[in-house]
Protein backbone atom coordinates (compact mmCIF):
# COMPACT_ATOMS: atom_id res chain seq x y z
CA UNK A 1 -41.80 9.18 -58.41
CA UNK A 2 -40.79 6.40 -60.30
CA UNK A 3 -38.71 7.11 -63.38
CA UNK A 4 -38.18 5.09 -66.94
CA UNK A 5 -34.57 5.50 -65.66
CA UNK A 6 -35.12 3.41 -62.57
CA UNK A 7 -36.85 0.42 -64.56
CA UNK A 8 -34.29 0.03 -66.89
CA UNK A 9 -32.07 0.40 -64.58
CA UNK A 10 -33.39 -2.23 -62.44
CA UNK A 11 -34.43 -4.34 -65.74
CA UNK A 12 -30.30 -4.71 -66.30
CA UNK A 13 -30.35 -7.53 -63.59
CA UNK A 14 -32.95 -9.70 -66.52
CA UNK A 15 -28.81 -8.98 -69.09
CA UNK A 16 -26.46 -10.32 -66.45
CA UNK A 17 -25.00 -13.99 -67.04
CA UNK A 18 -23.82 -15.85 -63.38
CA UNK A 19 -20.79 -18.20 -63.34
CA UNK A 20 -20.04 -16.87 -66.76
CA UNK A 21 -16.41 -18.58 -66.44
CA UNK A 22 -17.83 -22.26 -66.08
CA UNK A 23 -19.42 -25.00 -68.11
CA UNK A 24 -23.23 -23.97 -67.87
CA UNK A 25 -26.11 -26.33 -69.32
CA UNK A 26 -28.66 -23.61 -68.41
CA UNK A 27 -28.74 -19.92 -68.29
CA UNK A 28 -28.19 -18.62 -64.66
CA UNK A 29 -29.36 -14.61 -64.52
CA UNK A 30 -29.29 -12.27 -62.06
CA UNK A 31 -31.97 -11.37 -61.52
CA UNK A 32 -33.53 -14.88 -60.81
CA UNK A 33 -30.63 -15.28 -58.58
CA UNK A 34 -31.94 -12.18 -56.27
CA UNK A 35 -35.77 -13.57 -56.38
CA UNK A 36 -34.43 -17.12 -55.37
CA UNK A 37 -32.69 -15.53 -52.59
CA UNK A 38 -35.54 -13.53 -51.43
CA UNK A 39 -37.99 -16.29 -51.61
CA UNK A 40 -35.34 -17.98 -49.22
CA UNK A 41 -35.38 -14.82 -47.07
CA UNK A 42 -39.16 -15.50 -46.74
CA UNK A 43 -38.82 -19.20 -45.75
CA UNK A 44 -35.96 -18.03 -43.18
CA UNK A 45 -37.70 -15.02 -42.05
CA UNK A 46 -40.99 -16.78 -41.46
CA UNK A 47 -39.16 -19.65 -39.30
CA UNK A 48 -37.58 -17.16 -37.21
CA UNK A 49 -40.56 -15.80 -36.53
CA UNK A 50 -42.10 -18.97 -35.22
CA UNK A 51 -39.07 -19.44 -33.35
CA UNK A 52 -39.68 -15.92 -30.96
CA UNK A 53 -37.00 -13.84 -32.82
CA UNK A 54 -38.91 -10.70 -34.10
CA UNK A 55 -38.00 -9.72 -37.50
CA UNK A 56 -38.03 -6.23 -39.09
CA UNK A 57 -39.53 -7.33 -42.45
CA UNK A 58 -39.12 -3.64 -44.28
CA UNK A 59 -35.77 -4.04 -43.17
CA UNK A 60 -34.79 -7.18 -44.68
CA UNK A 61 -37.16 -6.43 -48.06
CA UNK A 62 -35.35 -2.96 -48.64
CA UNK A 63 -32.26 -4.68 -47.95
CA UNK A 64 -32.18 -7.02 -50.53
CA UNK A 65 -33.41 -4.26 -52.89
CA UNK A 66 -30.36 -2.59 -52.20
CA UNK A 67 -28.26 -5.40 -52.95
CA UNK A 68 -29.69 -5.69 -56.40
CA UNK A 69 -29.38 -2.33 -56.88
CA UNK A 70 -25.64 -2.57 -55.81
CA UNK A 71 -25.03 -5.92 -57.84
CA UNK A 72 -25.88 -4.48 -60.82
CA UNK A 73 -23.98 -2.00 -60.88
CA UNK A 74 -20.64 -4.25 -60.42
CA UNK A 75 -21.77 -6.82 -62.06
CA UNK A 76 -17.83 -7.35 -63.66
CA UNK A 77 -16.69 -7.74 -59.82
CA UNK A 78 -15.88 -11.56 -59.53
CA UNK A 79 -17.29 -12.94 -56.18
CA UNK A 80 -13.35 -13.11 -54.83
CA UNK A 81 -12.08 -9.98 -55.10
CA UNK A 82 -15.27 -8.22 -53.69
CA UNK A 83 -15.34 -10.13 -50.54
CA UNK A 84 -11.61 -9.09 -50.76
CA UNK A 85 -13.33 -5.76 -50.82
CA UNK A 86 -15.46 -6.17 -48.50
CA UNK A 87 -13.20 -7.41 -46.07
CA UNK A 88 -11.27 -4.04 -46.12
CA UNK A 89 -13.83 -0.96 -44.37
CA UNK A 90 -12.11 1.55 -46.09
CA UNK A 91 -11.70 0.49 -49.21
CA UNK A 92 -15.45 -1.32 -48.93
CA UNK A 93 -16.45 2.28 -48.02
CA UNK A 94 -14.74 3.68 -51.14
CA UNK A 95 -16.41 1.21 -53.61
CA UNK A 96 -20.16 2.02 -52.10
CA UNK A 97 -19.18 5.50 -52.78
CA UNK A 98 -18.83 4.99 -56.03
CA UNK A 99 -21.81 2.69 -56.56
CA UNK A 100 -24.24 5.38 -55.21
CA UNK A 101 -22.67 7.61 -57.46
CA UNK A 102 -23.67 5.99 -60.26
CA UNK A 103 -27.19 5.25 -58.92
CA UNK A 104 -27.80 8.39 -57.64
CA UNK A 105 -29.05 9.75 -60.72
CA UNK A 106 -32.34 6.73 -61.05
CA UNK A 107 -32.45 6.88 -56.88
CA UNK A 108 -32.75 9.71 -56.20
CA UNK A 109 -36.71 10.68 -57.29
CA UNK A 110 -37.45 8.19 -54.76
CA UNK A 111 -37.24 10.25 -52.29
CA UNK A 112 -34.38 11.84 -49.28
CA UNK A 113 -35.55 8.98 -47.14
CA UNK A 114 -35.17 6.21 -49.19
CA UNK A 115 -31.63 7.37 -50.49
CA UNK A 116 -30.99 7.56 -46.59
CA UNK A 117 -31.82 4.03 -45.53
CA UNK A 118 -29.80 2.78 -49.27
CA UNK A 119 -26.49 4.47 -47.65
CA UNK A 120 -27.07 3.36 -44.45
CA UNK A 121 -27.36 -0.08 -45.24
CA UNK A 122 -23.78 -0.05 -46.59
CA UNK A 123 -22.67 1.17 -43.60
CA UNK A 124 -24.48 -0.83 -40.93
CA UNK A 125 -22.54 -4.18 -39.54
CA UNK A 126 -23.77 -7.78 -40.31
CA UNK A 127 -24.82 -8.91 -37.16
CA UNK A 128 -28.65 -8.28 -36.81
CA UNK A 129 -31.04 -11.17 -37.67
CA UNK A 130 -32.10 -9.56 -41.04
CA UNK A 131 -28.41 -9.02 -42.84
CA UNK A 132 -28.08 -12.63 -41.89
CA UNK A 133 -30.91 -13.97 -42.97
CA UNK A 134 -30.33 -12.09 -46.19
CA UNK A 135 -26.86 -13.59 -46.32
CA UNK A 136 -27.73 -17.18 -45.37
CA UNK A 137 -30.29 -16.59 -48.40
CA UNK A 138 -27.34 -15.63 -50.56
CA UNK A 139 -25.33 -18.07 -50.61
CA UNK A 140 -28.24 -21.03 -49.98
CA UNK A 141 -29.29 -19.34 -53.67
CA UNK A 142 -25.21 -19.75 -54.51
CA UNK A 143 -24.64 -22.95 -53.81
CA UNK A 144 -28.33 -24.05 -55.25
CA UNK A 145 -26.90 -23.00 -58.82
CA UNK A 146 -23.08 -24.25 -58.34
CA UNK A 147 -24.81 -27.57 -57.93
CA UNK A 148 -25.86 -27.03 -61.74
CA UNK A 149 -22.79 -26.53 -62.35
CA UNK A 150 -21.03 -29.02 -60.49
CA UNK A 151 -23.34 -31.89 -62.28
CA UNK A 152 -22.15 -30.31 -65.63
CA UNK A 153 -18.26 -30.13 -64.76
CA UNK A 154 -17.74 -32.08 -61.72
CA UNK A 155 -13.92 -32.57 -61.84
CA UNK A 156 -13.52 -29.11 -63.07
CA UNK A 157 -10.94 -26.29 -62.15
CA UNK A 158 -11.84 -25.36 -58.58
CA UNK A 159 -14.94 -26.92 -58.58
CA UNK A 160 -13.96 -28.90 -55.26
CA UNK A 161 -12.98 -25.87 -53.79
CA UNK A 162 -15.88 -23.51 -54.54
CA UNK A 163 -18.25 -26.77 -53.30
CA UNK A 164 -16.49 -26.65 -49.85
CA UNK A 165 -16.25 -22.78 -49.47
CA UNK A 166 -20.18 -22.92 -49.81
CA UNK A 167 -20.76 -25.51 -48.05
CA UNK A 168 -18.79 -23.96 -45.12
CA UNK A 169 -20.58 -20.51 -45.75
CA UNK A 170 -23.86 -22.55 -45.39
CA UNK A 171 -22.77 -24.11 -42.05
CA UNK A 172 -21.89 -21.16 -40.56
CA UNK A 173 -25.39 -19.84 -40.56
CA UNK A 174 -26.58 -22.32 -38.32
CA UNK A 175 -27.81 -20.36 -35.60
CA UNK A 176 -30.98 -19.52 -38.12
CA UNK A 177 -33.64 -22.02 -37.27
CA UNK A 178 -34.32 -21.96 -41.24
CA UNK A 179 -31.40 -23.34 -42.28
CA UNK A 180 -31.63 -26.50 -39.63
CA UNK A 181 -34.83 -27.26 -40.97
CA UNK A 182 -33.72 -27.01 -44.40
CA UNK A 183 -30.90 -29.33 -43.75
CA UNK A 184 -32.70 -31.73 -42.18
CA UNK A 185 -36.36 -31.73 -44.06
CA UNK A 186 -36.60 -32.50 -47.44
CA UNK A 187 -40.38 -31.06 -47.87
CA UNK A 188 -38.80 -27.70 -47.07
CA UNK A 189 -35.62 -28.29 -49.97
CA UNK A 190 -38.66 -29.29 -52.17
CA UNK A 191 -40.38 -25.85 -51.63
CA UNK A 192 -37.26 -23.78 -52.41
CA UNK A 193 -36.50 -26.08 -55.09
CA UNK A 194 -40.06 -26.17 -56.52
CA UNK A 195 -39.98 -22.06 -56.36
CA UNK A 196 -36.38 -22.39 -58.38
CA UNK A 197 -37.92 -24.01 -61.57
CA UNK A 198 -39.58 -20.73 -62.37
CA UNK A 199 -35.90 -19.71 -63.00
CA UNK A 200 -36.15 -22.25 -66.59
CA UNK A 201 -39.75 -21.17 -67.06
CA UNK A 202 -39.53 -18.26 -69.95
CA UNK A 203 -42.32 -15.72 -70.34
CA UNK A 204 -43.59 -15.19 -73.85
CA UNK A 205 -41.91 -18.27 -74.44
CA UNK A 206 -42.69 -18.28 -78.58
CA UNK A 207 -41.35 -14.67 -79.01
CA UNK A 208 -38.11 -14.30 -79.89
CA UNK A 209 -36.45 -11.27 -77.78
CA UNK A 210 -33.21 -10.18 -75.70
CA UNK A 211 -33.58 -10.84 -72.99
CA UNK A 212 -35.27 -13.27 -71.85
CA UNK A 213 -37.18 -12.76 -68.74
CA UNK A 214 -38.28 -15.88 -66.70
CA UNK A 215 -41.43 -16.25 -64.82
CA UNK A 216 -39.53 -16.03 -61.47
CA UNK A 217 -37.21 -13.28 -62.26
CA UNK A 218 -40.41 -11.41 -63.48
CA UNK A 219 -41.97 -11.50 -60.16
CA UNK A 220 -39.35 -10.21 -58.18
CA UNK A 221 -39.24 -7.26 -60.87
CA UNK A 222 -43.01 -6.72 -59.91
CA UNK A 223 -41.90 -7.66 -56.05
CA UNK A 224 -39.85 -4.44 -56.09
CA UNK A 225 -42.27 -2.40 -58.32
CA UNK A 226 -45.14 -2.80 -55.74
CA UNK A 227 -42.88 -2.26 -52.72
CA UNK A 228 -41.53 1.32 -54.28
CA UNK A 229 -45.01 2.03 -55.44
CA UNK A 230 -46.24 1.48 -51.66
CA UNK A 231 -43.74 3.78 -50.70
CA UNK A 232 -44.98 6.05 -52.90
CA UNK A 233 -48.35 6.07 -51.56
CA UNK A 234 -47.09 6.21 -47.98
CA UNK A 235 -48.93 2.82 -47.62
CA UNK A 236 -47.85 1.51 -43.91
CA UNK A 237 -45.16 -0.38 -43.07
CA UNK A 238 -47.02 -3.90 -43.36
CA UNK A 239 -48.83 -3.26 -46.57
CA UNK A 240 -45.74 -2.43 -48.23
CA UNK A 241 -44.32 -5.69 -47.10
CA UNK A 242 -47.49 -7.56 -48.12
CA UNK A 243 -47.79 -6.07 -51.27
CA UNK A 244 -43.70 -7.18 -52.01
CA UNK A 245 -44.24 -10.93 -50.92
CA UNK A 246 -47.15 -10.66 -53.13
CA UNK A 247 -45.50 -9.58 -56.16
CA UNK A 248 -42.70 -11.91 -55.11
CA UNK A 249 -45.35 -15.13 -55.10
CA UNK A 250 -48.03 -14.27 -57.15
CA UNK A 251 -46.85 -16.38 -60.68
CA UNK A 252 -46.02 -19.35 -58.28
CA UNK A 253 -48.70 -21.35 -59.77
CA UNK A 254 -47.25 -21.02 -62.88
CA UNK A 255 -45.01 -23.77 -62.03
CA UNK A 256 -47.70 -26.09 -62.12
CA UNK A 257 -49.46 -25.09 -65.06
CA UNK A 258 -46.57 -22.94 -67.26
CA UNK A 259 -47.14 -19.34 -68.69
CA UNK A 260 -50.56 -19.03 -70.06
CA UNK A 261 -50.48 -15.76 -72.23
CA UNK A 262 -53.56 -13.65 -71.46
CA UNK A 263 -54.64 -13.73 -75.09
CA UNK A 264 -55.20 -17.45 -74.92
CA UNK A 265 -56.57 -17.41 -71.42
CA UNK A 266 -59.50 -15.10 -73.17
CA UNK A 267 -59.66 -17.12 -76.39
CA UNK A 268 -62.33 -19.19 -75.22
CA UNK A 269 -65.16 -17.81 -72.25
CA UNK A 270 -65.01 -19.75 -68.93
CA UNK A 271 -61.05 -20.83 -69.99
CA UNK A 272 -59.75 -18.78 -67.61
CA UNK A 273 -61.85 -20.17 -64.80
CA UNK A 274 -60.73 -23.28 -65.71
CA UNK A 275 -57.41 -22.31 -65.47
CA UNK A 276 -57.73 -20.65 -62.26
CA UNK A 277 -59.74 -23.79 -60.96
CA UNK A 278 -56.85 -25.97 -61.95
CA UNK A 279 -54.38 -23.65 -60.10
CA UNK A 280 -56.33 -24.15 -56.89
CA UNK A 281 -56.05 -27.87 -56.91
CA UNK A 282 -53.04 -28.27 -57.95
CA UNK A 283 -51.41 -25.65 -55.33
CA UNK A 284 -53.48 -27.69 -52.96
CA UNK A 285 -51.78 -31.18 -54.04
CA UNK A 286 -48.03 -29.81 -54.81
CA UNK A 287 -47.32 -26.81 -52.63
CA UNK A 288 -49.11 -26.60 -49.63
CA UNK A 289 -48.07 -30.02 -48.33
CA UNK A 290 -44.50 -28.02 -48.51
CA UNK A 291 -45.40 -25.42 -46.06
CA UNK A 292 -46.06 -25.32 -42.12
CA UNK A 293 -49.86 -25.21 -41.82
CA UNK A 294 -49.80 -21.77 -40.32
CA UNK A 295 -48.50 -20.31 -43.59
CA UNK A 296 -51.22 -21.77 -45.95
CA UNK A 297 -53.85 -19.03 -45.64
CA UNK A 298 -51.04 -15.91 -45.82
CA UNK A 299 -50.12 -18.10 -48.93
CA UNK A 300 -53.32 -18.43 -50.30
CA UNK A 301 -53.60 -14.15 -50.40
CA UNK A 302 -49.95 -14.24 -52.48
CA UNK A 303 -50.42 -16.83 -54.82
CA UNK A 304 -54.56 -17.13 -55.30
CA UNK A 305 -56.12 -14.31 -55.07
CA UNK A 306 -52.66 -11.99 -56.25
CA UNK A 307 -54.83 -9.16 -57.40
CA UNK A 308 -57.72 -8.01 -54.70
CA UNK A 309 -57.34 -5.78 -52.27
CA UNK A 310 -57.70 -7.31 -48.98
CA UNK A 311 -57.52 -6.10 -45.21
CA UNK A 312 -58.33 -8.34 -41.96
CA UNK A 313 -60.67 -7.19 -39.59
CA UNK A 314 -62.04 -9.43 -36.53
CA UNK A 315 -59.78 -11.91 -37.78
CA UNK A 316 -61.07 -12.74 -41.10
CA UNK A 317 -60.01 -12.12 -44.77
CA UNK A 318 -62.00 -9.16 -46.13
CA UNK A 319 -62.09 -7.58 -50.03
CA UNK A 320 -62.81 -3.96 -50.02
CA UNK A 321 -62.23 -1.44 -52.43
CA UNK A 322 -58.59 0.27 -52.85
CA UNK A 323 -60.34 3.80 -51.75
CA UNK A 324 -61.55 2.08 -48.46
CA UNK A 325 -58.08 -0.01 -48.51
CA UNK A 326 -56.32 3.26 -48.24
CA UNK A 327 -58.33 5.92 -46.79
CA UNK A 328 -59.81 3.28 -43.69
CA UNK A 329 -57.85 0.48 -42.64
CA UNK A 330 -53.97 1.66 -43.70
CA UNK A 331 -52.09 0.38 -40.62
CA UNK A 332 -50.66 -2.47 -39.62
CA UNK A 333 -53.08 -3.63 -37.78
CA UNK A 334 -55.24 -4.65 -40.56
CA UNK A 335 -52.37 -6.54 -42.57
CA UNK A 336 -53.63 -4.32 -45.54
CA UNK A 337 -52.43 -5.56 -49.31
CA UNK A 338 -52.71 -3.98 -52.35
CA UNK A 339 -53.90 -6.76 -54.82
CA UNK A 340 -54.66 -3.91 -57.54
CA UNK A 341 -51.73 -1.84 -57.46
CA UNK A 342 -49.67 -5.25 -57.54
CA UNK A 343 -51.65 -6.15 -61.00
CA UNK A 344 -50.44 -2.14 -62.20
CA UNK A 345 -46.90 -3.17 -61.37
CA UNK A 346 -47.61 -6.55 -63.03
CA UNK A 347 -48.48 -4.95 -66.32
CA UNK A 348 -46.07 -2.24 -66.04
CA UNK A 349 -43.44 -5.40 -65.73
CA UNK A 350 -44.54 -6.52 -69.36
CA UNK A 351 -44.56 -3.20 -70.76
CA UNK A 352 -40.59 -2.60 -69.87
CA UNK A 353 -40.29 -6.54 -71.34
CA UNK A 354 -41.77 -5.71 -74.64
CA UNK A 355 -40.31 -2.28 -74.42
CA UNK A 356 -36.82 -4.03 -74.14
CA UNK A 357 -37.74 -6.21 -76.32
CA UNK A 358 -38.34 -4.17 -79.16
CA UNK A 359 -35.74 -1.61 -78.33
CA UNK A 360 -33.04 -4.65 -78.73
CA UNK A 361 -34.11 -5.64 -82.16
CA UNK A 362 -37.15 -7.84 -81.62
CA UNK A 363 -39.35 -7.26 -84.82
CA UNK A 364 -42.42 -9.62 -83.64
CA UNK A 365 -45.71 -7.49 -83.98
CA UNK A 366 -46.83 -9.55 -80.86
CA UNK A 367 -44.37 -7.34 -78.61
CA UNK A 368 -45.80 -4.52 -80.69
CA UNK A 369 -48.91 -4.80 -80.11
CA UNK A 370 -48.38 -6.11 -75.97
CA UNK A 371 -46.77 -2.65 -75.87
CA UNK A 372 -49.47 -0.34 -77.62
CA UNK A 373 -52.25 -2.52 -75.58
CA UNK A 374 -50.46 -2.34 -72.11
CA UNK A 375 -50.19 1.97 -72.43
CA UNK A 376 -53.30 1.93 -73.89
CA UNK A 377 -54.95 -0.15 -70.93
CA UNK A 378 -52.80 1.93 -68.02
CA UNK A 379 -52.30 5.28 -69.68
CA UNK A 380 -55.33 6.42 -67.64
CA UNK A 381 -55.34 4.60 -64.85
CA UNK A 382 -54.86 6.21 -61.32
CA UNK A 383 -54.31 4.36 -57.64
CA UNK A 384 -54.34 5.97 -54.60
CA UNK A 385 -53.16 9.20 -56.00
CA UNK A 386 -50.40 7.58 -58.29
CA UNK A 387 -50.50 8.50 -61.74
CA UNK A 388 -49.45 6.21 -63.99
CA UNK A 389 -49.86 7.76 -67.24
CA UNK A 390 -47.26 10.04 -65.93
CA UNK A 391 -44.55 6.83 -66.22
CA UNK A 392 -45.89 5.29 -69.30
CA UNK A 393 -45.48 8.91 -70.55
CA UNK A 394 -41.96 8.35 -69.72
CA UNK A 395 -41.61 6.08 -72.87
CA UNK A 396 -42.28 8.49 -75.07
């Protein structure tokens, strides 16, 4: 079960400041860092795929959960001496230790399993196709935000010599058909690129509030919500990883058209068509064109139609109901995805945000009253057996 302790706990990636120790002309947090990075685990992933090379997609999602979960806890670790760290099993072993130790406690509800797999993961080597696509991902995600930096300070202390230790990291992944492509096709840069400006996109933009959350690192906090709640539900392997990427893509058109706060979306009847019909053409025109064709209608189900529940059968796109969803076609067979259970996490997302908010001194009313609305509206709501009055309760 999923525990108030394990949302704030993930929610401290939204406090932590990157390249805190350089000239910075925008914010760089966290936990955009880790969405960036997974969005270029997709793009990598997906390639490999095409390519022949199977790829175990639970593996690589839960695996860059972990990570989080393990960068936040030593977040005061500077990037040198953990891959000093690292570099040494033993002591490498020692640190992990102590990390579980102190997630343990918010983990551990989650299930024997899950705990399982976390410690594992730590202990595994680096050498299968998902650690390094996961690792290419890092430090693509790196050296994406050190250019930020570099354009702000570019004769600075060590600035030459973090650009060519990235740059070298980067090379050194070029086995992964993903990163060829990347380096040589500027439609694919423009995708990951396109996907980063979500990172300077705020949500709630008017409200003043610590901290801010941006539209991108907002959907990988729903990203891990759904894949945890899919868990939960013992949804099957390729629903849970459906129901992540969802979470993961499903404010990308936001880039085109900014953060529309529901209340205004409702202000005026047929607005929210509108808006949605906008969306539509404009993913069309501006992100499409940055994707192989064969990606567009797997796409379409993250980023259009975010929350319906939808199965394939015959080889065609069907809605059904999350009761048919769960009790009929849960296998992997029917690439199954929660759309409903990814708008719970979704609204569970803005209820920690205004929770935060609030709890850090905020004194708007319009947090207020998101947070009273958002219990009010889920208090009673139930899917597939999860109850989650049980973890607004939580709150209390």
């Amino acid at each position: 079960m999923i525990r108030k302790a394990l949302l704030l706990k993930l929610f401290d990636a939204a406090y932590m400041h990157r390249w805190n120790d350089r000239i910075r002309p925008v914010e760089l947090i966290e936990l955009d860092k880790q969405a960036h990075k997974m969005i270029v685990a997709y793009f990598l992933a997906r390639t490999e795929e095409e390519g022949g090379a199977p790829v175990q997609w639970p593996r690589l999602v839960e695996a860059g959960i972990f990570e989080l979960l393990q960068r936040i806890v030593i977040t005061d670790l500077k990037p040198q001496i953990f891959y000093k760290i690292k570099a040494d099993a033993k002591k490498y072993r020692q640190l992990n230790d102590w990390v579980y130790g102190e997630l343990r406690p918010v983990i551990s509800p989650l299930g024997k399993a899950f705990v399982r797999r976390y410690q594992d993961h730590f202990l595994e080597g680096e050498a299968s196709v998902e650690r390094r696509i996961l690792a290419a991902a890092h430090f693509y995600a790196t050296r994406w935000e050190f250019r930020i930096i570099e354009r702000a300070d570019p004769g600075g202390y060590e600035i030459e010599d973090i650009r060519k230790e990235l740059d070298g990291k980067i090379a050194s992944f070029g086995e992964l058909k993903g990163m060829t492509l990347l380096a040589k096709e500027r439609r694919y840069r423009n995708f990951i690129d396109l996907c980063g400006q979500l990172r300077f996109q705020s949500r709630w933009a008017h409200l003043h509030r610590i901290p801010k959350t941006s539209v991108l690192g907002h959907s990988l906090y729903v990203a891990v919500l759904s894949y945890l709640f899919s868990l939960e539900i013992k949804a099957c392997p390729k629903r849970c990883v459906n129901n992540f990427l969802t979470g993961l893509f499903h404010d990308l058109p936001e880039v085109l058209t900014r953060d529309i706060i529901s209340p205004v979306k409702r202000s005026v009847e047929g607005l929210n068509d509108l808006i949605k019909g906008y969306e539509k053409e404009m993913m069309d025109k501006e992100v499409y064109g940055l994707l192989p064709k064969g990606w567009h209608a797997e796409f379409e189900m993250f980023a259009e139609h975010e929350f319906e529940n939808y199965v394939t059968v015959d080889g065609k796109a069907v809605k059904v109901t999350a009761a048919e969803l769960h009790e009929r076609y849960n296998d992997d067979g029917h690439n199954p995805r929660d759309g409903e259970l990814i708008k719970r996490a979704d609204h569970l997302a803005a209820f920690v945000e205004a929770y935060a908010g609030i709890r850090n001194g905020s004194t708007s009313q319009d947090l207020q009253y998101a947070k009273v609305k958002i219990r009010a509206q889920e208090q009673n709501t139930h899917y597939a057996g999860l109850n989650f009055g049980e973890i607004y309760s939580d709150f209390d």
